[in-house]
C-alpha atoms as a PDB file:
ATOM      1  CA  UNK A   1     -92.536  24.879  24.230  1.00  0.00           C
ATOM      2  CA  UNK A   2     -94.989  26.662  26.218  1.00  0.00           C
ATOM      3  CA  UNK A   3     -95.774  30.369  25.776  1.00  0.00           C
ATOM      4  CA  UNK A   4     -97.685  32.169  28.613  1.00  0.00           C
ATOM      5  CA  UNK A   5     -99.238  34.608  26.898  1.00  0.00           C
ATOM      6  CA  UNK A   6     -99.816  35.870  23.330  1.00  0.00           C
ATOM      7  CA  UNK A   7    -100.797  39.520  23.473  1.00  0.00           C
ATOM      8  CA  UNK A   8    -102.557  41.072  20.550  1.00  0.00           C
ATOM      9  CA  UNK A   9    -100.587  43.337  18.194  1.00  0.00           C
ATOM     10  CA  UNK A  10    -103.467  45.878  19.246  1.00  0.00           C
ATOM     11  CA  UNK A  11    -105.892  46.887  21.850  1.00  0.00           C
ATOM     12  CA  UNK A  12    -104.938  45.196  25.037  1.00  0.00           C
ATOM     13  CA  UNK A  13    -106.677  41.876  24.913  1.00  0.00           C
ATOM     14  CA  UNK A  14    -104.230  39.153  25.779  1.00  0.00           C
ATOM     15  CA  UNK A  15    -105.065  34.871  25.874  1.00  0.00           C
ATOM     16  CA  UNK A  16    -103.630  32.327  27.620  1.00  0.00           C
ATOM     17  CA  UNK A  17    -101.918  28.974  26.416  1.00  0.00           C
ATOM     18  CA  UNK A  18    -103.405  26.529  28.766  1.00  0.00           C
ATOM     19  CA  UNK A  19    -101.362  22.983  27.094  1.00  0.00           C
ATOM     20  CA  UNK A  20     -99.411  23.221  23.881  1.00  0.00           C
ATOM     21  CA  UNK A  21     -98.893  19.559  22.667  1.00  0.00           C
ATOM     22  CA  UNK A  22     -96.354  17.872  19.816  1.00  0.00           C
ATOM     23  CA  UNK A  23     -97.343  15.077  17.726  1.00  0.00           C
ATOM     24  CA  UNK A  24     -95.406  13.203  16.020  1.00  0.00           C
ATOM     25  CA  UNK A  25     -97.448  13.795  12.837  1.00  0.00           C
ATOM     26  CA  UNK A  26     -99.512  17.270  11.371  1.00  0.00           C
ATOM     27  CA  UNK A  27    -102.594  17.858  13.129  1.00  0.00           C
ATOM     28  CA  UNK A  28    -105.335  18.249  10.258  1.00  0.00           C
ATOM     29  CA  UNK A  29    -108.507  18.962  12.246  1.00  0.00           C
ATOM     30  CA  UNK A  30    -109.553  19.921  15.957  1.00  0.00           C
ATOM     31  CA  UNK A  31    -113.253  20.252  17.444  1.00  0.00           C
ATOM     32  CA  UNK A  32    -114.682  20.425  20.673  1.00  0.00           C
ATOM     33  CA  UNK A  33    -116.853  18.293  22.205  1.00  0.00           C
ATOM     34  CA  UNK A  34    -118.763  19.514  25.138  1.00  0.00           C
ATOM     35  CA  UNK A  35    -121.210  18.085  27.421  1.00  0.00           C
ATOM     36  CA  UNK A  36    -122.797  19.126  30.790  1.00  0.00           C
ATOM     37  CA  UNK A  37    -120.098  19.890  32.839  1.00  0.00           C
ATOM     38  CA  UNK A  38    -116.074  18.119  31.331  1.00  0.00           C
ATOM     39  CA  UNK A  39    -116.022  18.306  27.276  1.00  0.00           C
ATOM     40  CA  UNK A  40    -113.670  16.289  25.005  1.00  0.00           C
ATOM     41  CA  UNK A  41    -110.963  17.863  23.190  1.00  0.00           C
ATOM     42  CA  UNK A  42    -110.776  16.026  19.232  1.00  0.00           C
ATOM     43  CA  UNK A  43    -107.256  16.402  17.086  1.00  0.00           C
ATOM     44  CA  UNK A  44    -107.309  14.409  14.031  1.00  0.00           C
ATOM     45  CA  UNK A  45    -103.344  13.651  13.569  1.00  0.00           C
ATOM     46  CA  UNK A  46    -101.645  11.779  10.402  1.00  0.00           C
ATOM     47  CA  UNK A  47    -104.422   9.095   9.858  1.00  0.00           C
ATOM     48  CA  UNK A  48    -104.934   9.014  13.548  1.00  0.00           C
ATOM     49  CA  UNK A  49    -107.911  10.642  16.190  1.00  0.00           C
ATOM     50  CA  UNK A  50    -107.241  11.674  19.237  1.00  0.00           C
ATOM     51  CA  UNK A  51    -109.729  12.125  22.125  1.00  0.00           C
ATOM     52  CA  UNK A  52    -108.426  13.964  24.803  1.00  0.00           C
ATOM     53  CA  UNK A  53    -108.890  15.059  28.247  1.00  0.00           C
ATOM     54  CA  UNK A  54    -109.139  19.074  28.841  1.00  0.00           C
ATOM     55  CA  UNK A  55    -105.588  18.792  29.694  1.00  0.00           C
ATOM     56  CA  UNK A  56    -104.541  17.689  26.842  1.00  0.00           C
ATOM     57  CA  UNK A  57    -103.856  13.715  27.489  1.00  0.00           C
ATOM     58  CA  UNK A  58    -105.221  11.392  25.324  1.00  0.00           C
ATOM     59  CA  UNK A  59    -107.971   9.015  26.761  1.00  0.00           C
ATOM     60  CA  UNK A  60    -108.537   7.471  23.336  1.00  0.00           C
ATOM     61  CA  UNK A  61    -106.593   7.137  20.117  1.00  0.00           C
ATOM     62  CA  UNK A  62    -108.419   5.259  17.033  1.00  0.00           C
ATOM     63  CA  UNK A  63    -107.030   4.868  13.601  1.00  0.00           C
ATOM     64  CA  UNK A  64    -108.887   6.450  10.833  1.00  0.00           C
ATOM     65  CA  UNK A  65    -107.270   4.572   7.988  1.00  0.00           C
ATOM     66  CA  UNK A  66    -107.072   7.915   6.088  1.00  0.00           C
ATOM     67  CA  UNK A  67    -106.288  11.621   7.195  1.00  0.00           C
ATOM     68  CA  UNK A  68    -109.404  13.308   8.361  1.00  0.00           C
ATOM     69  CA  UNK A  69    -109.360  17.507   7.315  1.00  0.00           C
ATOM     70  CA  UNK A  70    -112.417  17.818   9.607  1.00  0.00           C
ATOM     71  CA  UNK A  71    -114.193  16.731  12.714  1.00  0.00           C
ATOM     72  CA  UNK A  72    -117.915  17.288  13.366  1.00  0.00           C
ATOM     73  CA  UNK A  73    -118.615  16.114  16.976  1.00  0.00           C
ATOM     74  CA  UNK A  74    -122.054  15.627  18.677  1.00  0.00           C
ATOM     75  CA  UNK A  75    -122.817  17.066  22.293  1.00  0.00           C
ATOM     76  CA  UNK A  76    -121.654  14.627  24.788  1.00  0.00           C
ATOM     77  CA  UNK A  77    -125.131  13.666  26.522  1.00  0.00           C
ATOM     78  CA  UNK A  78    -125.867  12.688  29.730  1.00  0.00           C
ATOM     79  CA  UNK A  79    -124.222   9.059  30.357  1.00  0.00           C
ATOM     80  CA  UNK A  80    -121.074  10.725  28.426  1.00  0.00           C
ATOM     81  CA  UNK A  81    -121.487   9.519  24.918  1.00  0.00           C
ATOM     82  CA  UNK A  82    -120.753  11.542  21.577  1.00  0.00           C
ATOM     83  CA  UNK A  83    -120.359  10.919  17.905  1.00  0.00           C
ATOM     84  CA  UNK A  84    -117.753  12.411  15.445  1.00  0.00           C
ATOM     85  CA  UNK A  85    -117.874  12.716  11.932  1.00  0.00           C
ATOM     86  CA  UNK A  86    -114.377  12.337   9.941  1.00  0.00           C
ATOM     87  CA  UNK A  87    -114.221  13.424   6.450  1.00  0.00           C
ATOM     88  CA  UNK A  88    -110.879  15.065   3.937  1.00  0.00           C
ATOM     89  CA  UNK A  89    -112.270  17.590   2.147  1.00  0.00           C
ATOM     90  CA  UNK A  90    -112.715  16.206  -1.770  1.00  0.00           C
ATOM     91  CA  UNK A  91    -112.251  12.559  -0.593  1.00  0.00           C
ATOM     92  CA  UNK A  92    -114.945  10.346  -0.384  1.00  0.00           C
ATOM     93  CA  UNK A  93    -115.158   8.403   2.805  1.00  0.00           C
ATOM     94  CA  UNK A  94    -116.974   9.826   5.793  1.00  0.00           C
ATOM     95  CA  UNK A  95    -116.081   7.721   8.876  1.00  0.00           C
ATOM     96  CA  UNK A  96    -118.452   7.872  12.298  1.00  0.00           C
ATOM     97  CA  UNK A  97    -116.991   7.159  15.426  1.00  0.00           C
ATOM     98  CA  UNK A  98    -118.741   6.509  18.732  1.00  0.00           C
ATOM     99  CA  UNK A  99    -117.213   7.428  22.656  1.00  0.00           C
ATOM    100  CA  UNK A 100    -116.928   6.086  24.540  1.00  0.00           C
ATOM    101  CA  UNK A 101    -117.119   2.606  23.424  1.00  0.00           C
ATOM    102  CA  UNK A 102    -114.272   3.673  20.639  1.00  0.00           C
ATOM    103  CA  UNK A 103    -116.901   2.551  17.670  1.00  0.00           C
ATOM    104  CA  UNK A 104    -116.317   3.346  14.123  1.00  0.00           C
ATOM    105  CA  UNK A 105    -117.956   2.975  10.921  1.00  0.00           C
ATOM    106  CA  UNK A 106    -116.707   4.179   7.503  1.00  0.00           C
ATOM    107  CA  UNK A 107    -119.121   5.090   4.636  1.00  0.00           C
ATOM    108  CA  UNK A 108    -118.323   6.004   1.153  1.00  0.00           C
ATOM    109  CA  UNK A 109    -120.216   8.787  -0.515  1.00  0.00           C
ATOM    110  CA  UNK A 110    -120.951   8.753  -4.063  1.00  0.00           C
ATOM    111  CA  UNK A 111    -119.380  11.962  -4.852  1.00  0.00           C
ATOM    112  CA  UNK A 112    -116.062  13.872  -2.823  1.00  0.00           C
ATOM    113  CA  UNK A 113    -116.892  15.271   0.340  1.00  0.00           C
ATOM    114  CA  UNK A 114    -117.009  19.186   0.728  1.00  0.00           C
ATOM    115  CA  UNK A 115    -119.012  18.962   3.903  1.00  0.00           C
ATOM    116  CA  UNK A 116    -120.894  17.070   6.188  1.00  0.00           C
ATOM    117  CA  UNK A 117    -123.423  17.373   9.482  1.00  0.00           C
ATOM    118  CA  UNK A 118    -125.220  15.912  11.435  1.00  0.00           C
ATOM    119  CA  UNK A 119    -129.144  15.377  10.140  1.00  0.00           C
ATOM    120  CA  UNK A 120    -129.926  15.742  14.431  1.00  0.00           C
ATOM    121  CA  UNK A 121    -126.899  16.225  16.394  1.00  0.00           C
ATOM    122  CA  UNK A 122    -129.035  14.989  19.532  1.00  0.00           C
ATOM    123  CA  UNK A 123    -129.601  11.576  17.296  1.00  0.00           C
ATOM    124  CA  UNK A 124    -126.703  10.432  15.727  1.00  0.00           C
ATOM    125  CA  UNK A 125    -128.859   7.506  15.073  1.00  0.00           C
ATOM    126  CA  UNK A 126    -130.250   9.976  12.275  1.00  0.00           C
ATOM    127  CA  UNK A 127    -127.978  10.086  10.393  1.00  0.00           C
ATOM    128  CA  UNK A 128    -125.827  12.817   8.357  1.00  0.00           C
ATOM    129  CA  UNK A 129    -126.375  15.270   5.455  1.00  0.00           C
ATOM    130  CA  UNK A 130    -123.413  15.774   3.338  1.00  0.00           C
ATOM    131  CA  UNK A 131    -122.226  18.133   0.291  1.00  0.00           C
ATOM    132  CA  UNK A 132    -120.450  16.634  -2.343  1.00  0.00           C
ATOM    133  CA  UNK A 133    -119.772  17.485  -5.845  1.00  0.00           C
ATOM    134  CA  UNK A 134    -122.698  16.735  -7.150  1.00  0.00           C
ATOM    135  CA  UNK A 135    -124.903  18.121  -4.415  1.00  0.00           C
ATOM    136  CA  UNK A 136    -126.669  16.871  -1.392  1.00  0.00           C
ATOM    137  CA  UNK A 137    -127.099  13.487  -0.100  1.00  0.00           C
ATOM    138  CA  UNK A 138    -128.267  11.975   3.445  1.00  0.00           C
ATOM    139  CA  UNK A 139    -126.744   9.241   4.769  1.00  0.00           C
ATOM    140  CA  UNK A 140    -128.452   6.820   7.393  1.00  0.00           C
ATOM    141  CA  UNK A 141    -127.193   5.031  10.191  1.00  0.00           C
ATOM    142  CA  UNK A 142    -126.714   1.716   8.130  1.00  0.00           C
ATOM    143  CA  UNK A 143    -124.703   3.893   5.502  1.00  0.00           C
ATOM    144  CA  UNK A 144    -127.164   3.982   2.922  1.00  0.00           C
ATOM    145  CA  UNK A 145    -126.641   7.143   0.902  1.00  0.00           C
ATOM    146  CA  UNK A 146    -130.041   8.938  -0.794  1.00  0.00           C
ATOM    147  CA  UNK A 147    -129.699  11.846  -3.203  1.00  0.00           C
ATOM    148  CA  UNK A 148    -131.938  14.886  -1.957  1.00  0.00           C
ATOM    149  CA  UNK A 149    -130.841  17.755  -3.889  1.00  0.00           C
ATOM    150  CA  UNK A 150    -128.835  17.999  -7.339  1.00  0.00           C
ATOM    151  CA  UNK A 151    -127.212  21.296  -6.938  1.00  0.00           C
ATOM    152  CA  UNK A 152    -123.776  20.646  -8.398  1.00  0.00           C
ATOM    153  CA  UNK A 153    -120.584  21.809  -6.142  1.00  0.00           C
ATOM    154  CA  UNK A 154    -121.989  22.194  -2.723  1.00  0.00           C
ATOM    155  CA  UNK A 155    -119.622  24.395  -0.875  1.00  0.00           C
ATOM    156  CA  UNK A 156    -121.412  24.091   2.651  1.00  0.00           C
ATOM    157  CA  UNK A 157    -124.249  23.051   4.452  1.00  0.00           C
ATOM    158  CA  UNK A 158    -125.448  24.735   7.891  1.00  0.00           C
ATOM    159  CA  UNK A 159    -128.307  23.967  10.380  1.00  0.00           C
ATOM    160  CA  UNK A 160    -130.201  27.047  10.244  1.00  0.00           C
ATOM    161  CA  UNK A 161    -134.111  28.263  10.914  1.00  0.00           C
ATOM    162  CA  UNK A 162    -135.310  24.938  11.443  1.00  0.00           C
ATOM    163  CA  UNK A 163    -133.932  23.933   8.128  1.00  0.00           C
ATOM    164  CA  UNK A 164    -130.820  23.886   6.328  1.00  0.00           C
ATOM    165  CA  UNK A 165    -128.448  26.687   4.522  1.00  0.00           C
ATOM    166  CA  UNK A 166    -126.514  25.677   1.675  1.00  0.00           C
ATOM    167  CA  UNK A 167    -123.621  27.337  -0.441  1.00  0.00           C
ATOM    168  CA  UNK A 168    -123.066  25.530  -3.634  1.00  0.00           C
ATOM    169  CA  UNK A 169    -122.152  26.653  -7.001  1.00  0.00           C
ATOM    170  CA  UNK A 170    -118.532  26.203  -8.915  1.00  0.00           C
ATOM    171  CA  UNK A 171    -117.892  30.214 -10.344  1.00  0.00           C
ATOM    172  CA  UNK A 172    -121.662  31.893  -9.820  1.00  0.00           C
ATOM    173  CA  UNK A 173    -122.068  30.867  -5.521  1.00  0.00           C
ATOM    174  CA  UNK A 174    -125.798  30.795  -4.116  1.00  0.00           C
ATOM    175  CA  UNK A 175    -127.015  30.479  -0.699  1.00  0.00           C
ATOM    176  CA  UNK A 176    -129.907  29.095  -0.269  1.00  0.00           C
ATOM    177  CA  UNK A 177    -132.621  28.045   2.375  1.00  0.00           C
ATOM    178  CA  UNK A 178    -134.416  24.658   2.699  1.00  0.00           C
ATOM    179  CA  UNK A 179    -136.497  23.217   5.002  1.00  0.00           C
ATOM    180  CA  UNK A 180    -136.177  20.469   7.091  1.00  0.00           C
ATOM    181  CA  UNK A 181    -137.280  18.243   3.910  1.00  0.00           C
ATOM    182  CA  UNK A 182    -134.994  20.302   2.128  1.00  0.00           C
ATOM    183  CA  UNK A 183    -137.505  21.487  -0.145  1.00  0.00           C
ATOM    184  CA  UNK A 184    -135.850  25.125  -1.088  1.00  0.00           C
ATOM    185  CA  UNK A 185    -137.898  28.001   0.415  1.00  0.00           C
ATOM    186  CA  UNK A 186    -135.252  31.025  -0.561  1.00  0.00           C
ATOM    187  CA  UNK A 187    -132.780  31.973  -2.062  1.00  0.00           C
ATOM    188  CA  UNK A 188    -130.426  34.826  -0.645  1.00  0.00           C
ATOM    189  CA  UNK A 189    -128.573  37.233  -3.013  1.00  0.00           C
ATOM    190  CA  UNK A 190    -124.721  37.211  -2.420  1.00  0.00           C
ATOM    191  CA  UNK A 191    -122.496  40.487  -2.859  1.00  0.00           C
ATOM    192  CA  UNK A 192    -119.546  38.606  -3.942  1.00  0.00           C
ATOM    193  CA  UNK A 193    -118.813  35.380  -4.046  1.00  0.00           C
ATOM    194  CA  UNK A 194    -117.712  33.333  -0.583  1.00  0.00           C
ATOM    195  CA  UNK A 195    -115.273  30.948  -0.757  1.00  0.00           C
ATOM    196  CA  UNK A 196    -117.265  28.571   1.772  1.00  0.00           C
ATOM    197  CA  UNK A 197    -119.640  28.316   4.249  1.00  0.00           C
ATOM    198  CA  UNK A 198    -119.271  28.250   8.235  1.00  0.00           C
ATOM    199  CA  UNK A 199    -120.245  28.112  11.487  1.00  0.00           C
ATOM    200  CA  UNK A 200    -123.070  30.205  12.688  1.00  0.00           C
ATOM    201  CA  UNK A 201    -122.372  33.776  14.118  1.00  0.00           C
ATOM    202  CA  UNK A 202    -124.573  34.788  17.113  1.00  0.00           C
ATOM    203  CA  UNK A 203    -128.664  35.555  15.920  1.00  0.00           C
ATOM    204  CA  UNK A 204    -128.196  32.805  13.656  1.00  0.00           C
ATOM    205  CA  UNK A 205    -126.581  34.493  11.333  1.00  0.00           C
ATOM    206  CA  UNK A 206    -123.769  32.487   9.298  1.00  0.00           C
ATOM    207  CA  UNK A 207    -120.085  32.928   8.338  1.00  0.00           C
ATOM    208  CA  UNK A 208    -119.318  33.243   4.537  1.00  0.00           C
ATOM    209  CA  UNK A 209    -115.409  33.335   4.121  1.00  0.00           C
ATOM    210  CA  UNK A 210    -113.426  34.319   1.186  1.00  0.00           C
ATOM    211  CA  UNK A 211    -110.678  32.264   0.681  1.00  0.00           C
ATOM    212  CA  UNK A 212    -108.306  34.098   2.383  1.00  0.00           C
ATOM    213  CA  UNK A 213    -109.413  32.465   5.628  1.00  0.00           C
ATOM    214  CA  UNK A 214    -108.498  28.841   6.434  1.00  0.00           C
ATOM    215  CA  UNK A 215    -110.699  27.872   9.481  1.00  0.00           C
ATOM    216  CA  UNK A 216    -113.344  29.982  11.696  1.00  0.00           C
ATOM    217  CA  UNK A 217    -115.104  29.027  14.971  1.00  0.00           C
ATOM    218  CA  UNK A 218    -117.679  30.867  17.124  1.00  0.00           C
ATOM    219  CA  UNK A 219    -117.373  30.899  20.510  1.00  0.00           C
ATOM    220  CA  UNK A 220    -117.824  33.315  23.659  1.00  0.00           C
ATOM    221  CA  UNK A 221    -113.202  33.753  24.668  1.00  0.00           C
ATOM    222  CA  UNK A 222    -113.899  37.143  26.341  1.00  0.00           C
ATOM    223  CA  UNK A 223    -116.976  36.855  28.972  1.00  0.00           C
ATOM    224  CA  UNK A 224    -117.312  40.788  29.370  1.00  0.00           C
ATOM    225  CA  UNK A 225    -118.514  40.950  26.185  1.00  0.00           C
ATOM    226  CA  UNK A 226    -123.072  40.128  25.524  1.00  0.00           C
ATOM    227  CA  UNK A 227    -122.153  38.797  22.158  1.00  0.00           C
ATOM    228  CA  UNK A 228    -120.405  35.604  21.282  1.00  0.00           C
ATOM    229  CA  UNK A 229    -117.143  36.529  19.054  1.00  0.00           C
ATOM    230  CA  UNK A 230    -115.796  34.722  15.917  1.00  0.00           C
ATOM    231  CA  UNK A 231    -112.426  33.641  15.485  1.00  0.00           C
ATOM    232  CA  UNK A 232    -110.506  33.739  12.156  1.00  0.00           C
ATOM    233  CA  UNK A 233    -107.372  31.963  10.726  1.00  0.00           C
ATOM    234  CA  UNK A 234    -105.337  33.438   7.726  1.00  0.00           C
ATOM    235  CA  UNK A 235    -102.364  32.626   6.105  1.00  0.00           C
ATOM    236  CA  UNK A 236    -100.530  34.944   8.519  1.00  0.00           C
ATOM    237  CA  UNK A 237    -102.475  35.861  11.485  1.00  0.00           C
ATOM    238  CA  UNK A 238    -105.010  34.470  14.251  1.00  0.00           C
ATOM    239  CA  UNK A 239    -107.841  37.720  14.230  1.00  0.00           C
ATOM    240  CA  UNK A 240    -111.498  37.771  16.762  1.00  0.00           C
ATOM    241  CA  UNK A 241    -114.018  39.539  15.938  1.00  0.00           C
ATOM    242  CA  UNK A 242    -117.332  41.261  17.534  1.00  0.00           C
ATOM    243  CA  UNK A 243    -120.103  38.657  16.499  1.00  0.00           C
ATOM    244  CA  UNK A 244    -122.336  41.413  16.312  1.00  0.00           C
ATOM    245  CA  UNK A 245    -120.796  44.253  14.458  1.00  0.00           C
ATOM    246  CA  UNK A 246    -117.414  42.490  12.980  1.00  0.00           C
ATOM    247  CA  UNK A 247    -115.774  44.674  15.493  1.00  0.00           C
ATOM    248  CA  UNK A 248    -112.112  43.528  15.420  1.00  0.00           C
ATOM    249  CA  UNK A 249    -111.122  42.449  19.166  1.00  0.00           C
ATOM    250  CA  UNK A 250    -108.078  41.017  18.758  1.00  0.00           C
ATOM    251  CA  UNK A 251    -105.078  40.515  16.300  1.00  0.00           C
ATOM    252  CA  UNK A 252    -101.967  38.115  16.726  1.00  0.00           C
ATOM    253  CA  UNK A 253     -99.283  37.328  13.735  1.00  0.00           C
ATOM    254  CA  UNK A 254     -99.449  33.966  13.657  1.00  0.00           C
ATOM    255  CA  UNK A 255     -98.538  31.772  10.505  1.00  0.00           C
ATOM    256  CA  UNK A 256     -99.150  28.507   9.293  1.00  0.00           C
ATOM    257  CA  UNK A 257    -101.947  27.971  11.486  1.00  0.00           C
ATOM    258  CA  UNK A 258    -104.319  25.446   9.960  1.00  0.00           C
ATOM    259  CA  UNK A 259    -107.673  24.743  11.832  1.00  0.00           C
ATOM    260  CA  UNK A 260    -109.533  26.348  14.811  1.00  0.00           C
ATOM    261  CA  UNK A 261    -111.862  25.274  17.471  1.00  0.00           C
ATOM    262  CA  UNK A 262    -114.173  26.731  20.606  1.00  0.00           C
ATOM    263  CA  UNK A 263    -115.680  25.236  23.421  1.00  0.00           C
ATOM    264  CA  UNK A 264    -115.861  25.033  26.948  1.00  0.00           C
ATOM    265  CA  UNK A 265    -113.776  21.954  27.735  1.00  0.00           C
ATOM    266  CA  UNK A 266    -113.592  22.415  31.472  1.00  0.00           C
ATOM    267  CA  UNK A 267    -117.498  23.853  32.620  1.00  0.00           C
ATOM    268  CA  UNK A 268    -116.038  27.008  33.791  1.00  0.00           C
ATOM    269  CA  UNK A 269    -118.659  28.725  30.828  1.00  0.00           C
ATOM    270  CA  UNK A 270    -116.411  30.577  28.942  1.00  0.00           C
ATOM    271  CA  UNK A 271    -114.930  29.027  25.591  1.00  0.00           C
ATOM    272  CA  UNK A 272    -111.349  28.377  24.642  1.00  0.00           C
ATOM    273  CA  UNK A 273    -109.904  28.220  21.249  1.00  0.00           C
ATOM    274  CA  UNK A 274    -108.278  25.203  19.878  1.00  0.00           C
ATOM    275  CA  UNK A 275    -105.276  25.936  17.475  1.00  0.00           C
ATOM    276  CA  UNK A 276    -103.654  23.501  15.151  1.00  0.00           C
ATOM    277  CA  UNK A 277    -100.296  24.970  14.147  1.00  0.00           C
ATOM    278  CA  UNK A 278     -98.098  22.193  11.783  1.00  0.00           C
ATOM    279  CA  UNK A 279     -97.460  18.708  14.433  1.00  0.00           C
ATOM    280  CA  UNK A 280     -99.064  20.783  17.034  1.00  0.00           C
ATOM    281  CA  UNK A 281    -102.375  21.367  18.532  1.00  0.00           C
ATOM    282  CA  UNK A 282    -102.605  23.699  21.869  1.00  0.00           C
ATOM    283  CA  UNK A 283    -105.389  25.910  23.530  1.00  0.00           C
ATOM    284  CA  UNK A 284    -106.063  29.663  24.261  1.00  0.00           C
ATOM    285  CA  UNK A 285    -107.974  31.138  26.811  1.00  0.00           C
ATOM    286  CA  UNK A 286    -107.951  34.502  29.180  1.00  0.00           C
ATOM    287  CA  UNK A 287    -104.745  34.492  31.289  1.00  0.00           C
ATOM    288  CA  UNK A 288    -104.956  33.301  34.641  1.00  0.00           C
ATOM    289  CA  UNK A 289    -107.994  31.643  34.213  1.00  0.00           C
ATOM    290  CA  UNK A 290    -106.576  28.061  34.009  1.00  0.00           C
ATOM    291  CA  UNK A 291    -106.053  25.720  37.547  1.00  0.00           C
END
């Protein structure tokens, strides 16, 4: 089940597969949580999460109640606590679980889900902000869910300039900027019209997908390079890019992949990326680089 090495259909770039692992369900989500030095690796499987060690074996397992599309983990901080957000993307539970005390709370928005993050990810305590069909709402640490901006189909929501980007919009798609307050300082003009909103690209600058990619992650997977890179999933390939000038870095056919990760797991301070391929979740890094 393990393959050493996938080498890229061009250039000559090669990664790693440090642990491939089978489940005995299909692995909807993975995210990465990472702390000082040892970081957390998250797989939400059937209606399952699993928290696992950097090689791969499960420390905790808690039940969801529901399948959970994606995963929004907090930092671990300094006593080696984090919290995860669990959503499906167009249901309408978002459920918060705490590590390592194995804590969980489930909250029900008033609208499907299309996103959700964390109002502070330093202070879970804080809360969350979440994008639902109807728009934004923020949801405190008792669950209590206050509307903050009716903006109709909100197709992402992004920490960004000390405030908040936001893609909404069901045929015509607008990005726009709030504050903090989310009171709505800009608007930025869109040349076509993204599919969704993602993580941030190095600079602060964000990832707008077209539908033709199913999962993206930022992360630094080839340390001779300044710039942090972006990873892309498609239908039929796993593709990194140059961060800073889209630069394509590396290219693998790969289908049927169906969300992607990066962090540093083990301290060493350069990322891997976390795959979820059908009952399968497994990580990639530069060869040779795993003990």
């Amino acid at each position: 089940d393990k393959v050493p090495v996938v080498e890229a259909i061009s250039g000559d770039r090669a990664l790693e597969v440090r642990w491939m692992r089978r489940f005995g369900s299909p692995v909807h989500a993975v995210a990465v949580a990472e702390g000082a030095s040892e970081g957390r690796i998250l797989a939400a499987v059937g209606r399952r999460v699993h928290v696992m060690r950097r090689d791969a074996v499960t420390e905790t397992l808690l039940d969801a109640g529901y399948s959970s599309g994606r995963l929004v983990p907090t930092p671990i901080d300094g006593e080696g606590g984090f919290d995860v957000l669990a959503f499906r993307l167009g249901g309408e539970r978002v459920s918060r679980f705490g590590f390592p005390d194995a804590t969980q709370t489930e909250w029900t928005a008033p609208a499907p889900v299309f996103d959700a993050q964390w109002t502070d990810p330093a202070d879970p305590a804080a809360g969350a902000v979440v994008g639902t069909l109807d728009g934004i709402v923020r949801v405190d640490a008792e669950g209590t869910f206050e509307s903050i901006a009716d903006l109709g189909l909100v197709r992402g929501i992004l920490a960004a300039r000390d405030g908040w980007l936001v893609l909404s919009g069901r045929d015509e798609r607008r990005l726009q900027v709030f504050s903090a307050q989310f009171e709505q300082t800009e608007e930025i003009p869109l040349p076509a019209a993204p599919w969704r909103l993602g993580a941030a690209a190095p600079g602060g600058r964000a990832g707008l997908y077209s539908n033709r990619v199913k999962a993206a992650a930022v992360g630094r997977f080839f340390p001779d390079l300044e710039t942090e890179q972006v990873a892309l999933a498609t239908a039929t390939a796993l593709v990194i890019l140059d961060g800073t000038d889209g630069r394509e870095l590396y290219r693998v056919v790969w289908e049927g992949i169906g969300d992607v990760a990066a962090g540093d797991s083990d301290g060493d301070g350069t990322d891997e990326l976390v795959v979820s391929w059908g009952n399968r979740a497994l990580a990639l890094g530069l060869p040779g680089t795993f003990d």
